[in-house]
Protein backbone atom coordinates (compact mmCIF):
# COMPACT_ATOMS: atom_id res chain seq x y z
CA UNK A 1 -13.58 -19.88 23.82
CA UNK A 2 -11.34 -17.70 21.61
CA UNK A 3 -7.64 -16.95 20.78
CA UNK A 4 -5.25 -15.62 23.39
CA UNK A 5 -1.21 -14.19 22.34
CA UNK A 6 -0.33 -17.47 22.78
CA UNK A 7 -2.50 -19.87 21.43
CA UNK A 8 -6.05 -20.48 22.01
CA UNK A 9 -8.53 -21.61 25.10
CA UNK A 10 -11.14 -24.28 24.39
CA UNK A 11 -14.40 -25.34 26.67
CA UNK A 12 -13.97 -29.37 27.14
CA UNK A 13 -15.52 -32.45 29.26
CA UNK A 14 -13.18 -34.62 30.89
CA UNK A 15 -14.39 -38.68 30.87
CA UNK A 16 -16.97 -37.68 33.56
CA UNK A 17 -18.65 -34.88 32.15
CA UNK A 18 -17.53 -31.86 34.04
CA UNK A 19 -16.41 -28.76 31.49
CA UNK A 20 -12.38 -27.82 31.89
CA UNK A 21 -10.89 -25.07 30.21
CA UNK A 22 -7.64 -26.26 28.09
CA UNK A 23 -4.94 -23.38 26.99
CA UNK A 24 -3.85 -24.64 24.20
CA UNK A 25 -0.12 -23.15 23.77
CA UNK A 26 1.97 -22.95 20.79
CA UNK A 27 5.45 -23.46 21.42
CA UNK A 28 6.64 -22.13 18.57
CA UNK A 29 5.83 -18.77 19.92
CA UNK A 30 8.23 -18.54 22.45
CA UNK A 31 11.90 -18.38 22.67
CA UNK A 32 13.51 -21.42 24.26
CA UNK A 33 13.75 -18.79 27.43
CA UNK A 34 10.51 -18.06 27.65
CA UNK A 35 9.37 -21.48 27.18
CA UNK A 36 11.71 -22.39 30.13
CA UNK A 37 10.25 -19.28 32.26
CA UNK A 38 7.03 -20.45 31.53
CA UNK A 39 6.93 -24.09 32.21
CA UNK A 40 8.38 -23.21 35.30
CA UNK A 41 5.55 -20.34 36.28
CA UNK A 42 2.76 -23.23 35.32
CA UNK A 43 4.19 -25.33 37.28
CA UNK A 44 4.53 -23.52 40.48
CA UNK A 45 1.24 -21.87 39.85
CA UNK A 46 -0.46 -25.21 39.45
CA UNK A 47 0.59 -25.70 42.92
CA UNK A 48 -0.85 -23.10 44.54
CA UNK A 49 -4.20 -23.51 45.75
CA UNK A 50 -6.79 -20.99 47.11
CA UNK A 51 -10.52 -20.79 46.55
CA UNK A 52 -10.41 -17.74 45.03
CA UNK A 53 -7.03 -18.33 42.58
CA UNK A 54 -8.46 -20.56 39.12
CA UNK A 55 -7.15 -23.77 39.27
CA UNK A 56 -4.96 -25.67 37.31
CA UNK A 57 -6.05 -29.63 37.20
CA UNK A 58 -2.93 -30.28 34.76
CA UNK A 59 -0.48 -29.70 32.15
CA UNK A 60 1.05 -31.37 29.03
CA UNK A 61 3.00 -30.95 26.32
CA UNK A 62 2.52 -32.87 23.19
CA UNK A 63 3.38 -32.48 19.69
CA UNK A 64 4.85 -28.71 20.22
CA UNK A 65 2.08 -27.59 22.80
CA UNK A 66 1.40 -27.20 26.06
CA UNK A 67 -1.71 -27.86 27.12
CA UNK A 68 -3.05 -26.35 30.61
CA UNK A 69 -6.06 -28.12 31.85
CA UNK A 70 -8.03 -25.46 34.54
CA UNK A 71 -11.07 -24.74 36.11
CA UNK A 72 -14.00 -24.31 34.25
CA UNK A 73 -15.01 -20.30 34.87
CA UNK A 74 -18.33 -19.71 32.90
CA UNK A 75 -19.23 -16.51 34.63
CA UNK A 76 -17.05 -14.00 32.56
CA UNK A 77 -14.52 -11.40 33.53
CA UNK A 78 -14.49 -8.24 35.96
CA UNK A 79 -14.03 -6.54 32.28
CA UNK A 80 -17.65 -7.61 31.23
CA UNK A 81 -19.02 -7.09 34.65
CA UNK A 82 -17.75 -3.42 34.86
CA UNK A 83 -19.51 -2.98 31.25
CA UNK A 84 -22.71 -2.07 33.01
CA UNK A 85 -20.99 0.49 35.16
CA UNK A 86 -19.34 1.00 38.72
CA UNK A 87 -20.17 -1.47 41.15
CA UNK A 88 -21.25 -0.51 44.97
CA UNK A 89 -18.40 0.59 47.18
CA UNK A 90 -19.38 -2.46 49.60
CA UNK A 91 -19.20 -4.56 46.82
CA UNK A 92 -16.35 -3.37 45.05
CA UNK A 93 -14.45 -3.07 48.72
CA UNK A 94 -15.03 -6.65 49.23
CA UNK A 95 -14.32 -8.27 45.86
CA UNK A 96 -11.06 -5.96 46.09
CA UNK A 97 -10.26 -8.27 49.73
CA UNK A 98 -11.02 -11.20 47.67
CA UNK A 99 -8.61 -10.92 45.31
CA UNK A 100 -6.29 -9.22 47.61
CA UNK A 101 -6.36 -12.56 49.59
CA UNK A 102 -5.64 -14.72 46.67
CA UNK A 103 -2.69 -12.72 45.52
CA UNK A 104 -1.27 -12.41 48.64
CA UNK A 105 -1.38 -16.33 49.12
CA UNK A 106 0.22 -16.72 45.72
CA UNK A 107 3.38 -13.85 46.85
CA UNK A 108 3.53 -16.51 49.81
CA UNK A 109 4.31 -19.37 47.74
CA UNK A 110 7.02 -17.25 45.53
CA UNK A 111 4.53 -16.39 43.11
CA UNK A 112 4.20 -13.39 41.77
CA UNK A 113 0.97 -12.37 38.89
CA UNK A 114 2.27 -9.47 37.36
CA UNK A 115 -0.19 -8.73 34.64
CA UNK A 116 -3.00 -7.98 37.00
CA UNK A 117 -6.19 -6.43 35.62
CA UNK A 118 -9.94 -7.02 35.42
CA UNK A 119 -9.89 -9.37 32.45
CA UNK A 120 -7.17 -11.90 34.96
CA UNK A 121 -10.60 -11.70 37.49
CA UNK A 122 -13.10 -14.33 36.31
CA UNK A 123 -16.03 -15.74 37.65
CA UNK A 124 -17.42 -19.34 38.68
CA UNK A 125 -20.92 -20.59 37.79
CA UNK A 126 -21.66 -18.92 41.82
CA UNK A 127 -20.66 -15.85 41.29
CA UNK A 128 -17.62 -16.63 43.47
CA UNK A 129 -14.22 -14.55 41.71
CA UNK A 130 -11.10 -16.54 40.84
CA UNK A 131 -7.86 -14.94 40.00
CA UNK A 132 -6.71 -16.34 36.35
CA UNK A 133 -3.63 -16.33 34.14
CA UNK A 134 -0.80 -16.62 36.17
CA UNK A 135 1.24 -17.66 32.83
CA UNK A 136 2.76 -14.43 32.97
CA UNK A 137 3.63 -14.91 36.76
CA UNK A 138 7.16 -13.79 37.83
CA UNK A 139 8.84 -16.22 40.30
CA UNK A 140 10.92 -15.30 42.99
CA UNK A 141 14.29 -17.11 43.52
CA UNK A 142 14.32 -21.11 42.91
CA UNK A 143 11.95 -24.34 42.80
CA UNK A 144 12.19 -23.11 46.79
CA UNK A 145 10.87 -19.81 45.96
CA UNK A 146 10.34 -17.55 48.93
CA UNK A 147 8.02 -14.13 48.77
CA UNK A 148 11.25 -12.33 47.99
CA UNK A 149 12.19 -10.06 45.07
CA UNK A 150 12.84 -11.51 41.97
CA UNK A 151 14.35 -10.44 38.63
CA UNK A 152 13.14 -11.95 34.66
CA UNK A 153 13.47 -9.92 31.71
CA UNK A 154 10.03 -10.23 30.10
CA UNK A 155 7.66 -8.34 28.10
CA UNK A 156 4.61 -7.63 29.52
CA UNK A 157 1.33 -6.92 28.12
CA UNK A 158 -0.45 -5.43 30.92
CA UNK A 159 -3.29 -2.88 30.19
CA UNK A 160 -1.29 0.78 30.97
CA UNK A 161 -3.76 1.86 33.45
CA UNK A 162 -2.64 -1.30 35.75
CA UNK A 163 1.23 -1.46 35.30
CA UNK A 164 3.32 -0.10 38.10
CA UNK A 165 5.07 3.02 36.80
CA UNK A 166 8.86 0.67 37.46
CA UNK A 167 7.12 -1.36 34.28
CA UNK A 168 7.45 1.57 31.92
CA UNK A 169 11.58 0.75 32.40
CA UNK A 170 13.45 -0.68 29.45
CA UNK A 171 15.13 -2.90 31.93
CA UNK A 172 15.01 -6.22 33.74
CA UNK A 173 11.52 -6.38 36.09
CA UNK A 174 11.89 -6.24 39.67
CA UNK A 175 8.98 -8.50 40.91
CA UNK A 176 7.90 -7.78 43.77
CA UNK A 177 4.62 -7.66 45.78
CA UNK A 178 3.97 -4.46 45.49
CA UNK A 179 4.23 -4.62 41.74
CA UNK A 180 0.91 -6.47 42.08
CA UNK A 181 -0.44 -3.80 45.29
CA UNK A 182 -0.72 -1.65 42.30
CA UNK A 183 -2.29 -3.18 40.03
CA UNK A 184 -4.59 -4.08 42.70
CA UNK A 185 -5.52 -0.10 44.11
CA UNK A 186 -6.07 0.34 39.83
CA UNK A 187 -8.48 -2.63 39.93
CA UNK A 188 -10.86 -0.80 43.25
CA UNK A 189 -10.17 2.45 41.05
CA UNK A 190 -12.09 1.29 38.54
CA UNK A 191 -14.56 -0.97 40.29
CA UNK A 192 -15.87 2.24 42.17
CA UNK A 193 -15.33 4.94 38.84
């Protein structure tokens, strides 16, 4: 399916035939930090579950990669969607609650996305959107995370026109939800431009 900064997603079958999506991670990329930050996001993320958040079906590491199994999401991104121009303000206002929902449920579980922007909104084979890539995720506190603020020193890649203007600091992150509020007034922004 094509290379990503960390390694590279591939379309497979599992035994029964149904099409996963593996991100196929090379270790060697990251520092032994941000492997540990990492491991721990995927973990918690693959936890959460919502209809509208892409799930994650597994994850292994073999042979100095990690390998997240997920959903399937043949439909493309917001990105490609938007291609064609605006979409209707009814439309747009609902997809907007959508993935409003999603990331709200995830800052309920201690997860934070971070890196929000149309390329993290992908669609199933229904049409139905799915909030993707929580790799990036900040979590908040412990393994018993709560919605609260948390700190991690990270880069972030997130497109400029979607990072909260606390990201443009040359210091530790605050994560928080409203980090991800942002992003998410940028996303309708652009849906209805």
């Amino acid at each position: 399916l094509g290379d990503t900064r960390l390694g590279r997603l591939v379309k497979a079958l599992t035994p029964d035939g149904d099409a996963v999506t593996l991100h196929q991670i090379d270790l060697a990329r990251l520092t032994p930090t941000a492997r540990v930050h990492l491991s721990k996001t995927l973990h918690l993320a693959a936890k959460v579950r919502h209809p509208n958040i892409q799930a994650t079906l597994g994850i292994e590491e073999y042979g100095g990669r990690l390998t997240v199994v997920q959903e399937y999401l043949p439909g493309g991104t917001l990105t490609r969607r938007l291609a064609s121009g605006p979409l209707a303000a009814a439309d747009a206002a609902a997809l907007a609650a959508t993935v409003a929902d999603a990331v709200h449920h995830a800052h309920q579980h201690g997860l934070f996305h971070g890196d929000l922007d149309p390329d993290k909104v992908l669609f199933a084979a229904d049409g139905s959107p799915r909030v993707a890539d929580f790799r990036l995720a900040a979590t908040a506190g412990t393994a018993a995370a709560t919605p609260q603020s948390g700190v991690l020193d990270v880069q972030l890649e997130t497109r400029a026109g979607y990072k909260p203007p606390e990201y443009m600091l040359r210091e530790p992150i605050l994560f928080t939800p409203a980090a991800d509020v942002y992003s998410l007034g940028a996303l309708l922004a652009e849906m209805l431009m």
